[in-house]
N, C-alpha and C. Protein backbone atom coordinates (compact mmCIF):
# COMPACT_ATOMS: atom_id res chain seq x y z
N UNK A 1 135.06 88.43 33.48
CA UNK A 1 134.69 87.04 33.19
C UNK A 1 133.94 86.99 31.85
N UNK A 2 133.96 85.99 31.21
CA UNK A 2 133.29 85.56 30.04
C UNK A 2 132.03 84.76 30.31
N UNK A 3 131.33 85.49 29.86
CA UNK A 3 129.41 84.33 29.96
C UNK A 3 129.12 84.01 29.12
N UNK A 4 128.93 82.87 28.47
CA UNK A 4 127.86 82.46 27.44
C UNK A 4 126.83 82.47 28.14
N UNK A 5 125.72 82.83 26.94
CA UNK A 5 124.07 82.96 27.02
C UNK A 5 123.34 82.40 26.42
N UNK A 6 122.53 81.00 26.14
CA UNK A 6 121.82 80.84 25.30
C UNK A 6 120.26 82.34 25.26
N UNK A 7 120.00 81.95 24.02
CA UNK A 7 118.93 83.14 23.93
C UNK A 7 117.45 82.03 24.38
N UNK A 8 117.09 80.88 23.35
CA UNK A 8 115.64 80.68 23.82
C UNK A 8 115.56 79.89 24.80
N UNK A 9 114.30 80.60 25.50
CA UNK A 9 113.74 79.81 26.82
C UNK A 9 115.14 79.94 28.24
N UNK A 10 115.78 80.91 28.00
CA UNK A 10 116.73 81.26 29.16
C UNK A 10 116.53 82.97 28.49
N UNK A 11 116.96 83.94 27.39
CA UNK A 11 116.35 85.14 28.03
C UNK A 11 114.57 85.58 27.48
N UNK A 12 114.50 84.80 26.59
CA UNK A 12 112.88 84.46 26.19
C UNK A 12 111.87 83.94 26.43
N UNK A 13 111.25 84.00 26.87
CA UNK A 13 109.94 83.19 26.34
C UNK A 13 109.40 82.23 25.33
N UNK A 14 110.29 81.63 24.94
CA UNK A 14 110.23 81.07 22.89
C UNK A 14 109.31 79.92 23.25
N UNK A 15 109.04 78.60 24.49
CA UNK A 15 108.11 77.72 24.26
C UNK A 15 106.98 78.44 24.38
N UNK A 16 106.50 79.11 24.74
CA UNK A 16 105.27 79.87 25.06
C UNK A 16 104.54 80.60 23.71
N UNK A 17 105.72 81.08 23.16
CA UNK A 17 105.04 81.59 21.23
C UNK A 17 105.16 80.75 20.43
N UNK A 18 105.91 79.84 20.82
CA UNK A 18 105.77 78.62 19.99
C UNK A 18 104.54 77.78 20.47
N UNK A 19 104.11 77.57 21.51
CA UNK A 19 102.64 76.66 21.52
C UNK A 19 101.59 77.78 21.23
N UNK A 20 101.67 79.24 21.09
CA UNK A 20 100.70 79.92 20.69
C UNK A 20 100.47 79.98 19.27
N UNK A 21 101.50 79.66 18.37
CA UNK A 21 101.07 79.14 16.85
C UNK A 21 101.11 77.98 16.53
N UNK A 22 101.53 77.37 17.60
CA UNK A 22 101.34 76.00 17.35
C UNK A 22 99.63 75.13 17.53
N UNK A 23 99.13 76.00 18.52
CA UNK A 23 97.57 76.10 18.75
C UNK A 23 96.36 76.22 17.34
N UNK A 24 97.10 77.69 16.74
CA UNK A 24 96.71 77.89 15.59
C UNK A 24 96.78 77.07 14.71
N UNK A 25 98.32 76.69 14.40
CA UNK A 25 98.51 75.68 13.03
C UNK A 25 97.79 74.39 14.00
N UNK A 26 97.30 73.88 14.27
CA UNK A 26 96.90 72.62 15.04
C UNK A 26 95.65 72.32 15.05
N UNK A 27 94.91 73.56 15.31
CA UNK A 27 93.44 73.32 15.21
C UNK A 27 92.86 73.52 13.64
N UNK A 28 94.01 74.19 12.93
CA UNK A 28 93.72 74.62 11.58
C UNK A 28 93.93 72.91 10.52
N UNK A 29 94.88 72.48 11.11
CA UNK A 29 95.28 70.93 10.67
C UNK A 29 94.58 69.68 11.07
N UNK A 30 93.81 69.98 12.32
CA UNK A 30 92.94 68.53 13.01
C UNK A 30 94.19 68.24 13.55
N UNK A 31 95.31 68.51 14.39
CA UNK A 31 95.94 67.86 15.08
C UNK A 31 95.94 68.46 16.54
N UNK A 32 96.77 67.30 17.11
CA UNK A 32 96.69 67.81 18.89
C UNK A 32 96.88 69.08 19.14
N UNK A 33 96.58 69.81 20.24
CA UNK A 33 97.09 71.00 20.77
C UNK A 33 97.21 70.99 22.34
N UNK A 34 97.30 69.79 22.71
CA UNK A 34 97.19 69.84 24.33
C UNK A 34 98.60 69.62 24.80
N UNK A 35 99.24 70.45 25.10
CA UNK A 35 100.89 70.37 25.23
C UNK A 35 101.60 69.41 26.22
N UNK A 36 102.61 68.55 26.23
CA UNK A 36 103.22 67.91 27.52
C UNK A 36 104.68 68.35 27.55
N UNK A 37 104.45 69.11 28.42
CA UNK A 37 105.92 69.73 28.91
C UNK A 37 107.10 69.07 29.43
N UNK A 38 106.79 68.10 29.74
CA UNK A 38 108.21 67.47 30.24
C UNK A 38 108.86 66.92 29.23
N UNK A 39 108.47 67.52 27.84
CA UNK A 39 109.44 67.51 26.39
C UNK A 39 109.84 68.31 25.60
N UNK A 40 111.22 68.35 25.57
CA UNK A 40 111.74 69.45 24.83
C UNK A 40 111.01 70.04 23.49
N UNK A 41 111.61 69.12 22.82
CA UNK A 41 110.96 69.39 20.86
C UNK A 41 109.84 69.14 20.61
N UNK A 42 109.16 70.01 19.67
CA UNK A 42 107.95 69.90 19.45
C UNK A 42 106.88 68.52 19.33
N UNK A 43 108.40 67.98 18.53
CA UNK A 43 107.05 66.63 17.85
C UNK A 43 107.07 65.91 19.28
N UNK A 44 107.51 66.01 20.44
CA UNK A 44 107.05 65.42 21.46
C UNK A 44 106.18 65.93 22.10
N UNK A 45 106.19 67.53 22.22
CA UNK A 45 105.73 68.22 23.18
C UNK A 45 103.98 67.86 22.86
N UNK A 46 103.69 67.72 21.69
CA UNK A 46 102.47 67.85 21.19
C UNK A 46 101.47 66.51 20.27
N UNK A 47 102.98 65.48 19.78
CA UNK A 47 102.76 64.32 19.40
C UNK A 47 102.87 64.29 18.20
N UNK A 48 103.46 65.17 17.67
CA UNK A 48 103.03 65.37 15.63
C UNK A 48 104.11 64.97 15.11
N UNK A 49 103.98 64.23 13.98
CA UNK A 49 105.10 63.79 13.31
C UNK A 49 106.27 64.49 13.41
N UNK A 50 107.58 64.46 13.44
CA UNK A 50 108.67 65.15 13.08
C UNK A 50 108.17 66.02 11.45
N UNK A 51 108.05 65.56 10.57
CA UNK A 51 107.69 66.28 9.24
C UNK A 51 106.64 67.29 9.56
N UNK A 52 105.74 67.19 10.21
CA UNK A 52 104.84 68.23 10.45
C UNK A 52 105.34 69.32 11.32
N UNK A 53 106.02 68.29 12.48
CA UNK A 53 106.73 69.94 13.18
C UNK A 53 107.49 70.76 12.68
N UNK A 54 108.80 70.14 11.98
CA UNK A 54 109.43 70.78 10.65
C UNK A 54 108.64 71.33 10.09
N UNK A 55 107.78 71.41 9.47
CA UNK A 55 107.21 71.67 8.25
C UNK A 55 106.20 73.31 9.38
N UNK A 56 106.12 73.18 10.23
CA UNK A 56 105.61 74.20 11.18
C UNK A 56 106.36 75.19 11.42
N UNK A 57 107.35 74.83 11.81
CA UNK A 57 108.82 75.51 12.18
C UNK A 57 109.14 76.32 11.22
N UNK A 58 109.04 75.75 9.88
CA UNK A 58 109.85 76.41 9.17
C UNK A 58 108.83 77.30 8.49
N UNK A 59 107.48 77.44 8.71
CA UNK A 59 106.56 78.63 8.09
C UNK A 59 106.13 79.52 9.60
N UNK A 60 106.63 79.38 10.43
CA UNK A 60 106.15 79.98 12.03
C UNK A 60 107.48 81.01 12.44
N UNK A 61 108.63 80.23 11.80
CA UNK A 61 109.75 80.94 13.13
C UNK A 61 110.09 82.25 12.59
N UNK A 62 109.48 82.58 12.30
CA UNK A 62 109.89 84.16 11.82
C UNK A 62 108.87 84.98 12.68
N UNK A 63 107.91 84.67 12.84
CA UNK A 63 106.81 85.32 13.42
C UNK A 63 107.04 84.73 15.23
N UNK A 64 107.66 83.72 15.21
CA UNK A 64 108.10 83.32 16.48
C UNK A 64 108.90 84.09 17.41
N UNK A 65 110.10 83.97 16.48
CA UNK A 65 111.13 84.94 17.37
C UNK A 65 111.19 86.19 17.23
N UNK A 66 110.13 87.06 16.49
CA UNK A 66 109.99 88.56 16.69
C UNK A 66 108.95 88.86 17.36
N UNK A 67 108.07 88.32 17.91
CA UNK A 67 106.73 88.43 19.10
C UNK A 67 107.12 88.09 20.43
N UNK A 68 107.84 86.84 20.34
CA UNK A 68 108.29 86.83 21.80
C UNK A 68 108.52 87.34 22.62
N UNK A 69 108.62 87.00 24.10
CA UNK A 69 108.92 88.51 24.94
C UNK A 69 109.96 87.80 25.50
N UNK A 70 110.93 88.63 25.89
CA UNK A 70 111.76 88.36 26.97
C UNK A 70 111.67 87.89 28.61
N UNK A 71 112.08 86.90 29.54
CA UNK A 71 112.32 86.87 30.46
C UNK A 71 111.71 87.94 31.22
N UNK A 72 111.30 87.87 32.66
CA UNK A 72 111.15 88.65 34.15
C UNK A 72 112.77 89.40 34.36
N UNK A 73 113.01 90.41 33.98
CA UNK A 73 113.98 91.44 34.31
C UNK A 73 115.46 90.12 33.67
N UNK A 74 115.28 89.68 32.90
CA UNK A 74 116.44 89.17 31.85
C UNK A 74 117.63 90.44 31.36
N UNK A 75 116.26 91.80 30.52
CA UNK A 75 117.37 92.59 30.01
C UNK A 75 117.99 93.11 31.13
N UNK A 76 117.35 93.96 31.88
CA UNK A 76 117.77 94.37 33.31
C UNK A 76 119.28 93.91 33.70
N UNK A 77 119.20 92.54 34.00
CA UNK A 77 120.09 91.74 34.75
C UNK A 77 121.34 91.83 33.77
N UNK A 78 121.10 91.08 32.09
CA UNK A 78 121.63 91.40 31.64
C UNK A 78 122.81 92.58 31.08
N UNK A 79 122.07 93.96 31.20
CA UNK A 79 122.54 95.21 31.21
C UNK A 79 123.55 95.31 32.21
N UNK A 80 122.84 94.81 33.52
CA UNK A 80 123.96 94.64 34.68
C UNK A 80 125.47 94.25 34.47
N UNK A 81 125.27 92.90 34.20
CA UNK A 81 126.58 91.79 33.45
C UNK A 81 127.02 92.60 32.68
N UNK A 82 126.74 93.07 31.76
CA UNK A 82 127.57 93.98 30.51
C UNK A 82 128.45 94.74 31.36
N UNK A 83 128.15 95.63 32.26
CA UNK A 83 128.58 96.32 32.71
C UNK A 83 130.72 96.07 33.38
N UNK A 84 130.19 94.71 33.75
CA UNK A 84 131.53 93.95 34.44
C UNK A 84 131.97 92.67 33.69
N UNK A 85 131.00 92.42 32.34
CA UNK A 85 131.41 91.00 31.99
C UNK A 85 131.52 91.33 30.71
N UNK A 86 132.18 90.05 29.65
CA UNK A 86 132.01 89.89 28.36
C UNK A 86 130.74 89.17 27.89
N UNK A 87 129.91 88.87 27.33
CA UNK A 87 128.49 88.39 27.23
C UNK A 87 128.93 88.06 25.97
N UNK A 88 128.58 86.45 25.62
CA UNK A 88 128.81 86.12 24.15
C UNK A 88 127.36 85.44 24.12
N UNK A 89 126.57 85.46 23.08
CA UNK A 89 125.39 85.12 23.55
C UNK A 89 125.36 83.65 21.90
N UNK A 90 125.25 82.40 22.64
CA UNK A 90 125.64 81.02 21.71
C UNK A 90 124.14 80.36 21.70
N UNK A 91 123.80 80.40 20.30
CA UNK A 91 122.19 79.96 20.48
C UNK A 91 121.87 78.62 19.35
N UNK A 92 121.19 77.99 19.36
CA UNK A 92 120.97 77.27 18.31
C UNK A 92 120.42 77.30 17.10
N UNK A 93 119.83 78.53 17.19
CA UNK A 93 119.17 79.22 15.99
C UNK A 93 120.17 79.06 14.83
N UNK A 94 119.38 78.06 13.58
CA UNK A 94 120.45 77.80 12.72
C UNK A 94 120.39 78.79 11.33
N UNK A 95 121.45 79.12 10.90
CA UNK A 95 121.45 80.38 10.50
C UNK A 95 121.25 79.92 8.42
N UNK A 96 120.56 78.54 8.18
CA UNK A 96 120.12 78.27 7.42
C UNK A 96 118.50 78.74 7.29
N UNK A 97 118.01 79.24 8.32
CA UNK A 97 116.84 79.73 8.33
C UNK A 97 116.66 80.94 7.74
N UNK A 98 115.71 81.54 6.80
CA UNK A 98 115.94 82.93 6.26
C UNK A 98 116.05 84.11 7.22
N UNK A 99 116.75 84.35 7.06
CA UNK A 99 116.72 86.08 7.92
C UNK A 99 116.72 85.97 9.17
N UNK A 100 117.33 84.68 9.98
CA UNK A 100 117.40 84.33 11.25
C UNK A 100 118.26 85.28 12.44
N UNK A 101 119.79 85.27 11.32
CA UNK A 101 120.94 86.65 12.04
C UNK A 101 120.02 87.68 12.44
N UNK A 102 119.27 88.52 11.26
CA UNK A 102 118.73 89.91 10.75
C UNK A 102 117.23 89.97 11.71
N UNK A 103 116.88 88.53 12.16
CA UNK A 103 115.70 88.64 12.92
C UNK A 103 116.68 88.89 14.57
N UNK A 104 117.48 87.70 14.94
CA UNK A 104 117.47 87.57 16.05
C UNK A 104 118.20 89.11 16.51
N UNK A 105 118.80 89.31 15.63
CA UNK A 105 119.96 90.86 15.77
C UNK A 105 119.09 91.87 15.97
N UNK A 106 117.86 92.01 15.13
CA UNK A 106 116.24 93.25 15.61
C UNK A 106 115.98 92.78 16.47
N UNK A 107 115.41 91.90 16.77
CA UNK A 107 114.73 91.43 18.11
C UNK A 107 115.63 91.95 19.69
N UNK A 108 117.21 91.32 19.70
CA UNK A 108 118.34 91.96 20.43
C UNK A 108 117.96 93.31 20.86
N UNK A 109 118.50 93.93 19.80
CA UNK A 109 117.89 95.43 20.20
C UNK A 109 117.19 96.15 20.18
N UNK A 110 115.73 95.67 20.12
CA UNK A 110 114.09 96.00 20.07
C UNK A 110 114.04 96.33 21.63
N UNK A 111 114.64 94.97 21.90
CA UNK A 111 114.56 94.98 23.80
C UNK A 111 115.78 95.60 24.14
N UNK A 112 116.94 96.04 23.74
CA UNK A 112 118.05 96.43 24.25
C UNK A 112 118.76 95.44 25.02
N UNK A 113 118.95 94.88 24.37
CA UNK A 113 120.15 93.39 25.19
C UNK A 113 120.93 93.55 24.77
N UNK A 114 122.31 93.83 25.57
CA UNK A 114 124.02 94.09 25.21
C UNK A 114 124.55 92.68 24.99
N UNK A 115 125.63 92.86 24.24
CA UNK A 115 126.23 91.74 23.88
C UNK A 115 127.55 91.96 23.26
N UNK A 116 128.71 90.99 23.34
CA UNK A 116 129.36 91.09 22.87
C UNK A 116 129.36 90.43 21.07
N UNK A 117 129.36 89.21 21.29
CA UNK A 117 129.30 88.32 20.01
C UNK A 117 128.26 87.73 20.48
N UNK A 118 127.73 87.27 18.63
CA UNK A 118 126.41 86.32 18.51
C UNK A 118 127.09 85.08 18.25
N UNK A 119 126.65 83.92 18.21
CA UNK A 119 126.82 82.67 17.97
C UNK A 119 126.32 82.19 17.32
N UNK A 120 125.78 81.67 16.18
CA UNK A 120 124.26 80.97 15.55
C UNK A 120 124.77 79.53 15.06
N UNK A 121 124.03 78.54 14.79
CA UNK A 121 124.00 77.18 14.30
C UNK A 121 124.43 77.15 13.33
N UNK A 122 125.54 76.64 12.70
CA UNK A 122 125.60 76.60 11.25
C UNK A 122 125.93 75.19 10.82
N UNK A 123 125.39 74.42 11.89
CA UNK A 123 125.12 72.54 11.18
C UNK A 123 124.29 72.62 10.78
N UNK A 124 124.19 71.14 10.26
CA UNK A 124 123.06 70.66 9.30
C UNK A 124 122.01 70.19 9.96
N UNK A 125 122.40 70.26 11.64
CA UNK A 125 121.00 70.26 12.46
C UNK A 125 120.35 71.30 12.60
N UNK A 126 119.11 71.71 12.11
CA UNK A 126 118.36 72.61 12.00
C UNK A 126 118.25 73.53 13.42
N UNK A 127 118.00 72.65 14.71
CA UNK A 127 117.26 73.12 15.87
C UNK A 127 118.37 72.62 16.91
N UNK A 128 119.68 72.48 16.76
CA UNK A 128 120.56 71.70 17.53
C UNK A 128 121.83 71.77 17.06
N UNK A 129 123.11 72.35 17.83
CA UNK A 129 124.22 72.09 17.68
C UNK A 129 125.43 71.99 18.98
N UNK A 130 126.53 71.24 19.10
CA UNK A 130 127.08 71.28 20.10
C UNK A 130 127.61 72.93 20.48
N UNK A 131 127.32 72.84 21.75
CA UNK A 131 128.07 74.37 22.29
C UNK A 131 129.24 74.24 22.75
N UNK A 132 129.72 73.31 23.36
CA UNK A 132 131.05 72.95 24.14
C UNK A 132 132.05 73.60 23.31
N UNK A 133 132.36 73.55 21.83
CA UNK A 133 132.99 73.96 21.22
C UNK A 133 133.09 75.40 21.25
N UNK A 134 132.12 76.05 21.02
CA UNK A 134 131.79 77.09 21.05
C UNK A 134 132.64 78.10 22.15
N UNK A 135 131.91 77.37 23.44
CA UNK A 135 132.25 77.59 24.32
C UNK A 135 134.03 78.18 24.87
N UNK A 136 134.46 76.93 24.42
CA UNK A 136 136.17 76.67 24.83
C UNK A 136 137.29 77.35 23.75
N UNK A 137 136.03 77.66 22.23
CA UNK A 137 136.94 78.38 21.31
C UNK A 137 136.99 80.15 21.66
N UNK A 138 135.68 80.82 22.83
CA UNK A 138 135.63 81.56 23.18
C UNK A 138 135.85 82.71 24.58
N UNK A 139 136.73 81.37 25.44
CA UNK A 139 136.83 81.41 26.62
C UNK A 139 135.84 81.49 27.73
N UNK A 140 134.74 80.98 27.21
CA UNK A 140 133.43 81.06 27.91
C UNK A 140 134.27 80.33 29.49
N UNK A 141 133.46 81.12 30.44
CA UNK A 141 134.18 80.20 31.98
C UNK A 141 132.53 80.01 32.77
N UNK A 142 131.35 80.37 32.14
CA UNK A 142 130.31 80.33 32.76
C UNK A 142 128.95 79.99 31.86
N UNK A 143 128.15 79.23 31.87
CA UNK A 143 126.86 78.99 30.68
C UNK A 143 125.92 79.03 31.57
N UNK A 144 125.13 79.99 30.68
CA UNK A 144 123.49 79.95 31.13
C UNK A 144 122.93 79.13 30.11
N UNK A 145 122.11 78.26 30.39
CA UNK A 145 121.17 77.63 29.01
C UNK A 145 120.03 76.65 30.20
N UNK A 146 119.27 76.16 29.09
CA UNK A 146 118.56 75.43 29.27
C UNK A 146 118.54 73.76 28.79
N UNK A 147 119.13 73.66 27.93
CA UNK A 147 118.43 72.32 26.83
C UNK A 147 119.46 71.05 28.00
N UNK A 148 118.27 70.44 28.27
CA UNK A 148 119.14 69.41 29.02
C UNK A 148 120.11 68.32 28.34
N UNK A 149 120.20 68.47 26.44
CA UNK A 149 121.50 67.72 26.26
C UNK A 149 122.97 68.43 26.39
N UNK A 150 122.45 69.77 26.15
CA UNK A 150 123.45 70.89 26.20
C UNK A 150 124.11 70.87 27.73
N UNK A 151 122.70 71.17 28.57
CA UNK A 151 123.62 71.65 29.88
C UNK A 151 124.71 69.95 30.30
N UNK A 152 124.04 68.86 29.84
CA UNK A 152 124.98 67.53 30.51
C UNK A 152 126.01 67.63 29.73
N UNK A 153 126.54 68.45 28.67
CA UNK A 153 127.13 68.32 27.38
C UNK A 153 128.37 69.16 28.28
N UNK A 154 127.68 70.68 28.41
CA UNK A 154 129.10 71.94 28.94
C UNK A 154 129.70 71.40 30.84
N UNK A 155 128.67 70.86 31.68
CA UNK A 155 128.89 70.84 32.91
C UNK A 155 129.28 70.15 33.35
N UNK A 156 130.08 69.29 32.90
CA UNK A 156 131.52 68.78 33.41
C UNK A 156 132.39 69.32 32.95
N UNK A 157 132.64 70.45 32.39
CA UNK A 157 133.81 71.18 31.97
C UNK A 157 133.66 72.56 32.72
N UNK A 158 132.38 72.68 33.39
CA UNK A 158 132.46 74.84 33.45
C UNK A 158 131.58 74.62 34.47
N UNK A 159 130.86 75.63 35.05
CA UNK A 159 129.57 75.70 35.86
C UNK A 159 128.38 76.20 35.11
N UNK A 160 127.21 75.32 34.97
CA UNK A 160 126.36 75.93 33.93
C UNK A 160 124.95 76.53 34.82
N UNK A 161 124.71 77.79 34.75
CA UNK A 161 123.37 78.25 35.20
C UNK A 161 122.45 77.64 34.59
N UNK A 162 121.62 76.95 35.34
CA UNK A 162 120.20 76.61 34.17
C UNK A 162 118.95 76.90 34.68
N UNK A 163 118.36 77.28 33.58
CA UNK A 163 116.77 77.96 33.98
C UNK A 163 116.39 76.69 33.96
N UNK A 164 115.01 75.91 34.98
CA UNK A 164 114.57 75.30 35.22
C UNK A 164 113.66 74.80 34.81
N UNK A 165 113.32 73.39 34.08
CA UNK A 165 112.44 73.07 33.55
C UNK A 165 111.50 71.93 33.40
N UNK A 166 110.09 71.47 33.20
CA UNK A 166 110.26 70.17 33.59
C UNK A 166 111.09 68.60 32.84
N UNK A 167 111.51 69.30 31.27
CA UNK A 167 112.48 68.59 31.00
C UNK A 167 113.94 68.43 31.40
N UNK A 168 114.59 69.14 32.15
CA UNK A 168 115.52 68.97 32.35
C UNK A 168 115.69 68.89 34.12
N UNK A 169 115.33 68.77 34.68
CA UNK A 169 114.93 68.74 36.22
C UNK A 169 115.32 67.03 36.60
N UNK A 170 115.73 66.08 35.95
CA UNK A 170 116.28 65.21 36.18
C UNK A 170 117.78 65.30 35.93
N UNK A 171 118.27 65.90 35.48
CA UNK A 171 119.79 66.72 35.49
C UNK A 171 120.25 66.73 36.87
N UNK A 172 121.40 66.21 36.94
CA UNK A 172 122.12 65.84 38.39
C UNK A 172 123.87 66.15 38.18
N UNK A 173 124.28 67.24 38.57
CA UNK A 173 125.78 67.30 38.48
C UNK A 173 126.21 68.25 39.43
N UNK A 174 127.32 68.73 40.28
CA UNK A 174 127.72 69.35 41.43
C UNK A 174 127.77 70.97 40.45
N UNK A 175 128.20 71.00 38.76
CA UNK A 175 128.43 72.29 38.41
C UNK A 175 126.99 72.78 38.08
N UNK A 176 125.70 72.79 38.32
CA UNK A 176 124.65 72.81 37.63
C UNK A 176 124.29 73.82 38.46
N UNK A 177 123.95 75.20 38.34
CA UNK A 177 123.35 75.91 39.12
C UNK A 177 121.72 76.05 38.89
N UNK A 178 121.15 75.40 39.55
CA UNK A 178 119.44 76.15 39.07
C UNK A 178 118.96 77.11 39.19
N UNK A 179 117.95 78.06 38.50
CA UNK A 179 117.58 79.09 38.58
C UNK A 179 116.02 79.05 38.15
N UNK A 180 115.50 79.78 38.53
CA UNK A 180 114.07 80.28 37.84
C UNK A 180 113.66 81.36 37.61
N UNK A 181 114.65 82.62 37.90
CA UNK A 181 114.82 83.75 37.96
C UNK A 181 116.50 84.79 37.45
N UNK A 182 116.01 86.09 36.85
CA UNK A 182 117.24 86.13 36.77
C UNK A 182 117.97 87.02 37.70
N UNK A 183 117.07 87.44 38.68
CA UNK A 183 117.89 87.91 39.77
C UNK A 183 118.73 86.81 40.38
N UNK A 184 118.38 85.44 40.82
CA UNK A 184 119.01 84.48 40.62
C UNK A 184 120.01 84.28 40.29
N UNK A 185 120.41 84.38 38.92
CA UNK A 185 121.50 84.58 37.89
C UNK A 185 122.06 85.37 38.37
N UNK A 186 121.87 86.90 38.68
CA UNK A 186 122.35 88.07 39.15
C UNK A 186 123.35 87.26 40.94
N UNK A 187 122.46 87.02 41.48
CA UNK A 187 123.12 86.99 42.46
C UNK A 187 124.17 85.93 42.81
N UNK A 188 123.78 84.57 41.69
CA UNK A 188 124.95 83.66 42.03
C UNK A 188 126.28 84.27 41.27
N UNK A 189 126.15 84.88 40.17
CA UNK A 189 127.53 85.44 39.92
C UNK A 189 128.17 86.53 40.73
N UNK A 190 127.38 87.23 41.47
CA UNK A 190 127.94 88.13 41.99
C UNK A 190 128.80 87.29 43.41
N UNK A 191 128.48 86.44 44.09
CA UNK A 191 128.97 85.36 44.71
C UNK A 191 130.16 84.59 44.57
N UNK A 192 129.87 84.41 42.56
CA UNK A 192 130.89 83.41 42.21
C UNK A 192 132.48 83.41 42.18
N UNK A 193 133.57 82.42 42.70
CA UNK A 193 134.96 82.89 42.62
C UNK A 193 135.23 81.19 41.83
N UNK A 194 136.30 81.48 40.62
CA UNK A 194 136.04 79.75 39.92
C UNK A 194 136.79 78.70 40.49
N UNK A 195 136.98 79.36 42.02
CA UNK A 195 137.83 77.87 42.65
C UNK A 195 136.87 77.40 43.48
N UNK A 196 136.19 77.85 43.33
CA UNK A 196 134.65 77.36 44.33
C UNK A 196 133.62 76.22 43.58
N UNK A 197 134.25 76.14 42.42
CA UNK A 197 133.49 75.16 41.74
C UNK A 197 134.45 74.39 40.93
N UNK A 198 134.57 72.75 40.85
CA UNK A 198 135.51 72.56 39.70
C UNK A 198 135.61 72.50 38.76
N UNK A 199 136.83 73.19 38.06
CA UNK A 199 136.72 73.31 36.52
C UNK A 199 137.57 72.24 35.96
N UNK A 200 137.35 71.27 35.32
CA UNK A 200 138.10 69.90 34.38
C UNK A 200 138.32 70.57 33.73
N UNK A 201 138.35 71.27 32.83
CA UNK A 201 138.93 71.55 31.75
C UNK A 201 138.10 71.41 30.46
């Protein structure tokens, strides 16, 4: 079988190092630092202009996505899947960022995460691009992710695993698998047969 994987906040940790410099740049600026989670993107999560979060983002994410830690037994599980699956791992990380490939590709195998192909952003949306495409140009038949425009985006076409969150927890569809774990993950695929779920196309 073929899996797509998003990488942040499904095998990372990425909101978590991101409000830990975001703390820093925040108290260093006089702006908020008291986080509200039931929002995806920054300038909500925290209240700051879009220009300021940009403007954060783009002097932070380097130091972001090489500190981060991975998921509760992510590589583990992962390693598993390799074993019997193809793993294409489709992320939004847009590859207009300096040294984003060359970061996320060290980081990969710092922790030892198998993979087949990387995926990276190459719109003109910095922090956002459709996956569906992605997806169907790669024979993906299964998505793990998180971002609740993404998962309403792939799951009427596939069955999408999603790590659980309080933004996306109003998400309602029969292909939506929830998870909070990746033994979780581990065990609904080992379960899974794709007439057990419907696939539209």
């Amino acid at each position: 079988m073929i899996i797509g994987i998003d990488i942040d906040n499904t095998i990372t940790h990425t909101t978590e190092m991101i409000l830990h410099y975001a703390q820093l740049f925040g108290r260093e600026q006089g702006l908020n630092t008291t986080p509200d989670l039931r929002y995806y993107y920054l300038e909500d999560i925290l209240g700051w202009d879009k220009r300021v979060a940009d403007d954060f983002l783009n002097n932070y994410l380097g130091r972001i996505y090489t500190n981060m830690q991975p998921k509760e037994q992510a590589v583990d599980v992962i390693r598993e899947l390799k074993k019997q699956h193809e793993l294409i791992l489709i992320t939004s990380r847009n590859q207009k960022f300096p040294a984003v490939e060359e970061v996320t590709k060290n980081w990969l195998q710092q922790h030892g995460v198998p993979y087949d192909r990387l995926i990276l952003n190459k719109t003109s949306n910095m922090h956002f691009f459709s996956k569906l495409d992605a997806c169907r140009e790669n024979g993906v038949e299964v998505m793990i992710e998180d971002h609740y425009e993404l998962v309403s985006e792939i799951s009427p076409h596939m069955p999408v695993i999603m790590f659980e969150y309080p933004y996306n927890r109003h998400l309602q569809n029969e292909n939506i698998i929830r998870v909070n774990h990746w033994r979780e993950v581990a065990g609904w695929l080992e379960q899974y047969q794709p007439q057990q779920i419907g696939n539209v196309g």
